[in-house]
C-alpha atoms as a PDB file:
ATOM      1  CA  UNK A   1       0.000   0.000   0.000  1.00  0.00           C
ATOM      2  CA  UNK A   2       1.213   3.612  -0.911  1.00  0.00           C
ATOM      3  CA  UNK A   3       2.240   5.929   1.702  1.00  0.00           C
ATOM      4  CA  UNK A   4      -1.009   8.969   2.209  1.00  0.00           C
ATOM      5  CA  UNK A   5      -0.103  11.968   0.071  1.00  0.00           C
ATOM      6  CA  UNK A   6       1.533  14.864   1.391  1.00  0.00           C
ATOM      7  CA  UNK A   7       1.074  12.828   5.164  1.00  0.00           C
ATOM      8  CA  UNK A   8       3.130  15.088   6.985  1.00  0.00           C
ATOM      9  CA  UNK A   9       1.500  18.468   6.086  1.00  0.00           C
ATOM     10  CA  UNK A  10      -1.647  16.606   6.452  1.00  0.00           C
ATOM     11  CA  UNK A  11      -0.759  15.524   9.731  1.00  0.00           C
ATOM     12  CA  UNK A  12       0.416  19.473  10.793  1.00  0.00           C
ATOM     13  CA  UNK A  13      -2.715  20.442   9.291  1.00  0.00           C
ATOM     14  CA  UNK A  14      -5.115  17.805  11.237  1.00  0.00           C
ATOM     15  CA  UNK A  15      -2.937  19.385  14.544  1.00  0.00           C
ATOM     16  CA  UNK A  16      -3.247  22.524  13.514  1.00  0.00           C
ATOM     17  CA  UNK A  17      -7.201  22.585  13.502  1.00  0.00           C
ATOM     18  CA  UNK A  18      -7.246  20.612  16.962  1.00  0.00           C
ATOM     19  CA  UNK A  19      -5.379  23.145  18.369  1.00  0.00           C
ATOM     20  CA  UNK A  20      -7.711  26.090  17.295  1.00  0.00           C
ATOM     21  CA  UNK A  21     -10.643  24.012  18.703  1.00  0.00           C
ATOM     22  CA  UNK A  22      -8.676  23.725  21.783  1.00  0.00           C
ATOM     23  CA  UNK A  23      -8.566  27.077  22.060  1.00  0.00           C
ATOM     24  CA  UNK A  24     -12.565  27.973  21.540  1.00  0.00           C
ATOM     25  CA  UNK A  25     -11.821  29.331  18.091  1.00  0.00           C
ATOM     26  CA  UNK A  26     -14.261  26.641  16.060  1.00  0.00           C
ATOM     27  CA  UNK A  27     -17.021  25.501  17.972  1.00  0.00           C
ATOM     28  CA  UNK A  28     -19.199  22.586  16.517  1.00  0.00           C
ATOM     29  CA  UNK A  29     -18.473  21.937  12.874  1.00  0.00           C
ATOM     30  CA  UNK A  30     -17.375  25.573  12.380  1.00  0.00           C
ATOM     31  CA  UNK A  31     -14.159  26.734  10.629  1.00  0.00           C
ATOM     32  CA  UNK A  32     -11.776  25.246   8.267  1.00  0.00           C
ATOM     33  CA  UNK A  33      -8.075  25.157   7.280  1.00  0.00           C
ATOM     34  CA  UNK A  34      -5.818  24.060   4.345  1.00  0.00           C
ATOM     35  CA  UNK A  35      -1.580  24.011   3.741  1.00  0.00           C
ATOM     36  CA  UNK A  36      -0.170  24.797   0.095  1.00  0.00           C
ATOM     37  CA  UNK A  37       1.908  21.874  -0.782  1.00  0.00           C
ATOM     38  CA  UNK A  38       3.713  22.777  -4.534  1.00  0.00           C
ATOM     39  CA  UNK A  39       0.692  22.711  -6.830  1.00  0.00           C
ATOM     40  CA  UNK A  40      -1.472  20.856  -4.177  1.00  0.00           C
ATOM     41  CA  UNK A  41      -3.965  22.056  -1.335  1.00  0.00           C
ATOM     42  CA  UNK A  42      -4.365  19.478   1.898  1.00  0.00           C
ATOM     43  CA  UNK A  43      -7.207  21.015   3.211  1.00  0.00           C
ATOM     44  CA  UNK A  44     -10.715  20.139   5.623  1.00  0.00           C
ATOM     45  CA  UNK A  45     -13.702  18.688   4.424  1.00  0.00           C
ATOM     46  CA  UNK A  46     -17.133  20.026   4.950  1.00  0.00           C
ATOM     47  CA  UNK A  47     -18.995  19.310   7.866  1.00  0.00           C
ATOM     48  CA  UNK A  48     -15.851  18.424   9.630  1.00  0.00           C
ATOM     49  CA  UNK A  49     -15.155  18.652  13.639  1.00  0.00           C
ATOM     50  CA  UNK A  50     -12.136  20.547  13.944  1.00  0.00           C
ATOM     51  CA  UNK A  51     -11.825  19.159  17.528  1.00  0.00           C
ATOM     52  CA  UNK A  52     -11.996  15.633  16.187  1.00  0.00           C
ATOM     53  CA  UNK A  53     -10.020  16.285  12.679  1.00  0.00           C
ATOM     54  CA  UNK A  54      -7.192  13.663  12.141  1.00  0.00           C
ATOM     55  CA  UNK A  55      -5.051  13.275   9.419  1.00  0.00           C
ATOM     56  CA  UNK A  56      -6.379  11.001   6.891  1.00  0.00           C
ATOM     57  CA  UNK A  57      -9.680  13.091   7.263  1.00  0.00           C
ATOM     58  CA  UNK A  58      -8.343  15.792   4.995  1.00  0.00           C
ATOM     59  CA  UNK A  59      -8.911  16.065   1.402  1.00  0.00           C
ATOM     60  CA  UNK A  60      -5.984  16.720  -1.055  1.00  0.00           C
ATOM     61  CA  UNK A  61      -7.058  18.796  -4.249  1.00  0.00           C
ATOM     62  CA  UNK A  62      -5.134  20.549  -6.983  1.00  0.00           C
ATOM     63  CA  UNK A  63      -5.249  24.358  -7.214  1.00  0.00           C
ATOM     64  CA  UNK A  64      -8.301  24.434  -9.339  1.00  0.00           C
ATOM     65  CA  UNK A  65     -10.437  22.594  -6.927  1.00  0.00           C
ATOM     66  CA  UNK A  66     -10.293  18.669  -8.076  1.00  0.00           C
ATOM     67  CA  UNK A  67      -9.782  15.845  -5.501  1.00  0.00           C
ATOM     68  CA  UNK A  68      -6.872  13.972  -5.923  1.00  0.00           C
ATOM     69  CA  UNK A  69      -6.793  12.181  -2.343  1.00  0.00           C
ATOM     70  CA  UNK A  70      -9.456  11.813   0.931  1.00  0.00           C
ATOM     71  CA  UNK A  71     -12.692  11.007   1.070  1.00  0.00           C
ATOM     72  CA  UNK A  72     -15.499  13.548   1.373  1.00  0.00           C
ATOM     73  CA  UNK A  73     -15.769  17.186   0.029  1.00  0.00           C
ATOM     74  CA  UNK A  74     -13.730  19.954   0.603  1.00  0.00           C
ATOM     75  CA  UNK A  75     -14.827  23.141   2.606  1.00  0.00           C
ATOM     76  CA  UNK A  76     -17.603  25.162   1.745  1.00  0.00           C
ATOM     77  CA  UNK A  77     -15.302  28.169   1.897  1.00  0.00           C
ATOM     78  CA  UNK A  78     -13.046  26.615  -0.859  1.00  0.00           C
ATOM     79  CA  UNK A  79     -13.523  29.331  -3.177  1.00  0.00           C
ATOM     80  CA  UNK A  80     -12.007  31.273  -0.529  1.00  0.00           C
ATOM     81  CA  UNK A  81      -8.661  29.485  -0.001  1.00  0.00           C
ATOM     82  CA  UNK A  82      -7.802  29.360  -3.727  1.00  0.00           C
ATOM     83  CA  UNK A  83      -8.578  33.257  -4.128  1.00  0.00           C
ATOM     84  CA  UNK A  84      -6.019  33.314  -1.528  1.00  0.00           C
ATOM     85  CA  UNK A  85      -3.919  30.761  -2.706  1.00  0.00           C
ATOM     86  CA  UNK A  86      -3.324  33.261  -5.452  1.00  0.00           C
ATOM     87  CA  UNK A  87      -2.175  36.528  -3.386  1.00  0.00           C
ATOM     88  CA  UNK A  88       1.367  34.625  -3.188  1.00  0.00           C
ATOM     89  CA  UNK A  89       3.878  32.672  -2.240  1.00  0.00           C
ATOM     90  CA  UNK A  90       3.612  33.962   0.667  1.00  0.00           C
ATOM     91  CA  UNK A  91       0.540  31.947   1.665  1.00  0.00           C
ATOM     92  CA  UNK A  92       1.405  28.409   2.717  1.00  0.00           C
ATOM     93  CA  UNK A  93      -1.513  27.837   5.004  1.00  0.00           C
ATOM     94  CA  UNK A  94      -4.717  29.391   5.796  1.00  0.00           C
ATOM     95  CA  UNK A  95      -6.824  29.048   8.551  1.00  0.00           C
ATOM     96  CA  UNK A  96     -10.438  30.438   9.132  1.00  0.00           C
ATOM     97  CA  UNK A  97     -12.823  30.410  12.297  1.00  0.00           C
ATOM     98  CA  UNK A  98     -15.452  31.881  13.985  1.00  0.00           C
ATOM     99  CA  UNK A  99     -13.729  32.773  16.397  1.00  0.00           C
ATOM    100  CA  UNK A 100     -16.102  34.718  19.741  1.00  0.00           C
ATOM    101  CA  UNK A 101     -14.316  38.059  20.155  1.00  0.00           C
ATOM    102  CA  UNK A 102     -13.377  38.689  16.369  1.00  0.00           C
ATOM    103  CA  UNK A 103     -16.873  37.237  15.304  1.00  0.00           C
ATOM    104  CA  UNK A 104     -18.554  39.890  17.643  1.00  0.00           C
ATOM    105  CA  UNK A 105     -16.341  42.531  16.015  1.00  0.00           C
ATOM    106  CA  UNK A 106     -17.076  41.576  12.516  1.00  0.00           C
ATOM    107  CA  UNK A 107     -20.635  42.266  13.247  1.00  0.00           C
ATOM    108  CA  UNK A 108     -19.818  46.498  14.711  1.00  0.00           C
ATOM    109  CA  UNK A 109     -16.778  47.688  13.557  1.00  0.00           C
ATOM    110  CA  UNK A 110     -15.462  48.518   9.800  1.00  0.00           C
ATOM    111  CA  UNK A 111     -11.746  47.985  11.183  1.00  0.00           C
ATOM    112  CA  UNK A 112     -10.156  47.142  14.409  1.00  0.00           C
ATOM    113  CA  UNK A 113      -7.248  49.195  14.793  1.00  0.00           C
ATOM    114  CA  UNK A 114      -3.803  49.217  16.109  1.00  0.00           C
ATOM    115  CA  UNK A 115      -4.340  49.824  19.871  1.00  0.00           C
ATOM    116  CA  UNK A 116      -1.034  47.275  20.777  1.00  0.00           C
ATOM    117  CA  UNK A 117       2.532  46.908  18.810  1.00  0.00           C
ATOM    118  CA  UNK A 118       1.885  43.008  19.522  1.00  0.00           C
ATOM    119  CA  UNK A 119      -0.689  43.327  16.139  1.00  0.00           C
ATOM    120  CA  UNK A 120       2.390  44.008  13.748  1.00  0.00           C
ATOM    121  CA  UNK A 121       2.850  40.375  13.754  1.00  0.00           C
ATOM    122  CA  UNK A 122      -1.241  40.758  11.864  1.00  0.00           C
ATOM    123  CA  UNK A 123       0.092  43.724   9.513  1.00  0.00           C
ATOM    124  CA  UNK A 124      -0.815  46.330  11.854  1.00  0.00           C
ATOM    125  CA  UNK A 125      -4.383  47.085  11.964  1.00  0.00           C
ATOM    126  CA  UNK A 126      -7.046  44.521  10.770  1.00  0.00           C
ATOM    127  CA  UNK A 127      -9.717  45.051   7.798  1.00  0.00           C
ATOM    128  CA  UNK A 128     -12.981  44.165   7.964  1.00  0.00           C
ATOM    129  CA  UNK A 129     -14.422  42.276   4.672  1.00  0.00           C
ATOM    130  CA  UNK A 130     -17.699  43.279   3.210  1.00  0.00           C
ATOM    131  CA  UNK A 131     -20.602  40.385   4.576  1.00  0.00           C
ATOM    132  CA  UNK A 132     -21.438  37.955   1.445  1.00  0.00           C
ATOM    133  CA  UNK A 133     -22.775  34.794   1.358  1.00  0.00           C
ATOM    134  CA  UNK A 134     -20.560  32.023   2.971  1.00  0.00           C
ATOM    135  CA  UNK A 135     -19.011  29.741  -0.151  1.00  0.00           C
ATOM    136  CA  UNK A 136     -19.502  32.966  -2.845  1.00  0.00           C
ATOM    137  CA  UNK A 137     -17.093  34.071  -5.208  1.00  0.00           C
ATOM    138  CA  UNK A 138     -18.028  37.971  -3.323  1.00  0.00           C
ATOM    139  CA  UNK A 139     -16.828  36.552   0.075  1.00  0.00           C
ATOM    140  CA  UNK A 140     -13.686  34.839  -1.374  1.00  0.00           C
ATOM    141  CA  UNK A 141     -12.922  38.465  -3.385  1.00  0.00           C
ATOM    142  CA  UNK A 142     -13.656  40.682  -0.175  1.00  0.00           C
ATOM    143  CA  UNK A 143     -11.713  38.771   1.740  1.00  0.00           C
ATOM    144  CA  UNK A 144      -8.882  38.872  -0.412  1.00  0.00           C
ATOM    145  CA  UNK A 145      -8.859  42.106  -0.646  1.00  0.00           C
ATOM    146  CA  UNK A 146      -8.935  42.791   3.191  1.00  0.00           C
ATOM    147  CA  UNK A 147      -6.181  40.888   3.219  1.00  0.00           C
ATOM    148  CA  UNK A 148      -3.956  42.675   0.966  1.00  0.00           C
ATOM    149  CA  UNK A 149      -0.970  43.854   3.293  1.00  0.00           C
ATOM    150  CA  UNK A 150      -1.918  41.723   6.396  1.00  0.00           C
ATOM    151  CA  UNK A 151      -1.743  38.341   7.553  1.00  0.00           C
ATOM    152  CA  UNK A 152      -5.371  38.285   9.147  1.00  0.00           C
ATOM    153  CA  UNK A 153      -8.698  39.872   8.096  1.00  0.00           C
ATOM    154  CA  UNK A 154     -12.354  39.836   9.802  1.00  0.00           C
ATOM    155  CA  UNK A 155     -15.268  38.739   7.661  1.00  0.00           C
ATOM    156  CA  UNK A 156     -18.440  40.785   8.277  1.00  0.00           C
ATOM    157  CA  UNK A 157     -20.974  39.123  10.655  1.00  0.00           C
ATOM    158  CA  UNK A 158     -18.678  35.961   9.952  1.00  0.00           C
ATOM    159  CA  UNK A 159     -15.563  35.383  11.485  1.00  0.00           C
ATOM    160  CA  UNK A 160     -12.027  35.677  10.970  1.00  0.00           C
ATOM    161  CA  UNK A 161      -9.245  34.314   8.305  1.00  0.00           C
ATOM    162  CA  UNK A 162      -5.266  34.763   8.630  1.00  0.00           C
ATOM    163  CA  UNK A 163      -2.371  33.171   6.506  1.00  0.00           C
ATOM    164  CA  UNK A 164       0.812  32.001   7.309  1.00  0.00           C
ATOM    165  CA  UNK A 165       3.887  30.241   5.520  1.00  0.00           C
ATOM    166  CA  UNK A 166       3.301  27.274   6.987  1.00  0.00           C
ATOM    167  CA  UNK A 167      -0.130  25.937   9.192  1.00  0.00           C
ATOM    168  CA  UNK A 168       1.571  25.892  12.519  1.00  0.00           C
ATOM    169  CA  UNK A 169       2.068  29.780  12.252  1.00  0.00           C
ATOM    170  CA  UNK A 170      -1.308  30.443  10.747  1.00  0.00           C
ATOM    171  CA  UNK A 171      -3.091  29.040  13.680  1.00  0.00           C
ATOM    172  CA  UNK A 172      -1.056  30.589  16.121  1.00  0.00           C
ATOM    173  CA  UNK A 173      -1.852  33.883  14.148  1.00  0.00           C
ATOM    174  CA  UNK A 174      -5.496  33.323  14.550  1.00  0.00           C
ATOM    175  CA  UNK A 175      -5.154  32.820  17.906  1.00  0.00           C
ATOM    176  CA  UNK A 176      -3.045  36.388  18.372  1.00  0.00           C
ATOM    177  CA  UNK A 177      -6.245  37.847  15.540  1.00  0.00           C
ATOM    178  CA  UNK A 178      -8.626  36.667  18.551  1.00  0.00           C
ATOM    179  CA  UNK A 179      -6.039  38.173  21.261  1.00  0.00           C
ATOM    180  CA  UNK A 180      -6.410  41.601  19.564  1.00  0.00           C
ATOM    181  CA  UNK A 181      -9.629  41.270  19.003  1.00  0.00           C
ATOM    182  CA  UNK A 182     -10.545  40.349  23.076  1.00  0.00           C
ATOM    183  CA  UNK A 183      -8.274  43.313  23.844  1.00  0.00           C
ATOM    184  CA  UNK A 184      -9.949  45.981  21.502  1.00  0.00           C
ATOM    185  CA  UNK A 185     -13.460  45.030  23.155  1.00  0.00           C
ATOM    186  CA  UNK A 186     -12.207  45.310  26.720  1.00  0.00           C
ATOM    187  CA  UNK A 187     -10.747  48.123  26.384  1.00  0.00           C
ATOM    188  CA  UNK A 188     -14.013  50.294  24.063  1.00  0.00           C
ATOM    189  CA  UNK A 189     -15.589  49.088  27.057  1.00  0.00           C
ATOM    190  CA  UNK A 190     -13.783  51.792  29.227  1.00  0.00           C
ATOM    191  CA  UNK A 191     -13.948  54.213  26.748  1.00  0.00           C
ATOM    192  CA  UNK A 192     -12.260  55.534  23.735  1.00  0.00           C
ATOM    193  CA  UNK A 193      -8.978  53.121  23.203  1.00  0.00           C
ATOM    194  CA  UNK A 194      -5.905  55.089  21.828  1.00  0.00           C
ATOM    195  CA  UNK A 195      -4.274  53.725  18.764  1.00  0.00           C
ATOM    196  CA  UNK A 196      -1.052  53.612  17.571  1.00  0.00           C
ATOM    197  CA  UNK A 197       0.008  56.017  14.608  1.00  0.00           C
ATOM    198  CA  UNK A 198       2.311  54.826  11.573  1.00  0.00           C
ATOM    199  CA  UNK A 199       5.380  56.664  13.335  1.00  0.00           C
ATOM    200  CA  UNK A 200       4.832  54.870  16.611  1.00  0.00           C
ATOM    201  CA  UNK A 201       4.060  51.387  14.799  1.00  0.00           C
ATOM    202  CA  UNK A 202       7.580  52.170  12.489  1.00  0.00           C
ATOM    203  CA  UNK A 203       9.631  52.786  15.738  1.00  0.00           C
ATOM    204  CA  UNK A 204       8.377  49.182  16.668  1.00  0.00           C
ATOM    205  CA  UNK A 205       9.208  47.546  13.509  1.00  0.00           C
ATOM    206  CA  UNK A 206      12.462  49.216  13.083  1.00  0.00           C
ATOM    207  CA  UNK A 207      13.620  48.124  16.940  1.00  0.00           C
ATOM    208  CA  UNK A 208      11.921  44.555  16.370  1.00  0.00           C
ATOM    209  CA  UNK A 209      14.209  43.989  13.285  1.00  0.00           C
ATOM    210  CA  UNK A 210      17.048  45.176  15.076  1.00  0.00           C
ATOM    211  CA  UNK A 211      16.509  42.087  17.501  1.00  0.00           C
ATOM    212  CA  UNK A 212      15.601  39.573  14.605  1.00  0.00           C
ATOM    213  CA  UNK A 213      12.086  39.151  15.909  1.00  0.00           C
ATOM    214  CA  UNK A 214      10.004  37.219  13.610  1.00  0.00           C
ATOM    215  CA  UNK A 215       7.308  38.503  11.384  1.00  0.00           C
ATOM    216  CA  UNK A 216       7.733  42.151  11.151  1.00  0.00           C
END
């Protein structure tokens, strides 16, 4: 019998997605994930439980959508991954939830801005797509475009996307989207939060590149 294809990213992957259930980010059958791997997508099926999601679970499929390994169907939000797929190389994973805090967000605010350095690792401040109908060509689009000089995006009265190289890093981005995002509410709920300019953000960035943090 031949080895799974791609069984190590789909292995990351299937961890990857427990971990963000772990977390609170993907309640019930909620939320999906895929890893680039050359010309090939490992990604989630539909209807899947992220909590439960194991390797041979996830569906292999070429760049254009067909299924070349796995049983079942891909996400609903497929359209989605290839639109995003197609920003760059700079996409090796992408992860998507519902998460609480960013979900709320998605639903009242048009942005959530830079109130802490800690969301240069996002891009700085984080776009809020346009709502459209979950699985649509307009939500995969919006989204894209949100995304366009960040790592993570909101999706209006949705939930929440970020990208990564690899899927490790994109879930560990989503959780720092839904860090921000807790953070933001908490503090509008004491009033007005102050945000960070470009010249205060730059400062950051220049001093984290001096000290070879990541991502900046």
């Amino acid at each position: 019998m031949s080895a799974p294809r791609h069984a190590a990213q789909r292995e990351a992957l299937a961890v990857a997605c427990r971990r963000l259930a772990a977390a609170g980010l993907t309640p019930g059958t909620t939320g999906n994930a895929s890893v680039r791997v050359g010309d090939e997508v490992a990604i989630t099926p539909t209807g899947s439980v992220l909590a439960d999601l194991q390797a041979a679970d996830t569906v292999v499929i070429d760049l254009d959508g067909r299924v070349h390994d796995g049983e079942g169907e891909p996400t609903s939000e497929l359209l989605m991954h290839r639109v995003l797929y197609a920003l760059g190389d700079e996409v090796g994973a992408i992860v998507h939830t519902h998460a609480p805090y960013a979900t709320a967000l998605s639903c009242v605010v048009d942005e959530v801005p830079a109130i802490h350095y800690g969301m240069l690792g996002l891009g700085g401040s984080v776009r809020v797509a346009p709502y459209a109908l979950f699985g649509s060509q307009e939500l995969a689009d919006g989204v894209g475009a949100a995304l366009r000089g960040r790592r993570a995006a909101l999706m209006s009265n949705h939930g929440a996307v970020a990208y990564a190289a690899d899927v490790a890093s994109a879930a560990e981005l989503m959780v720092e989207l839904e860090w921000a995002c807790t953070l933001y509410w908490r503090a509008a709920a004491l009033g007005a939060p102050r945000v960070l300019d470009e010249a205060a953000l730059g400062a950051v960035a220049d001093e984290m590149r001096r000290r070879g943090y990541p991502r900046v």
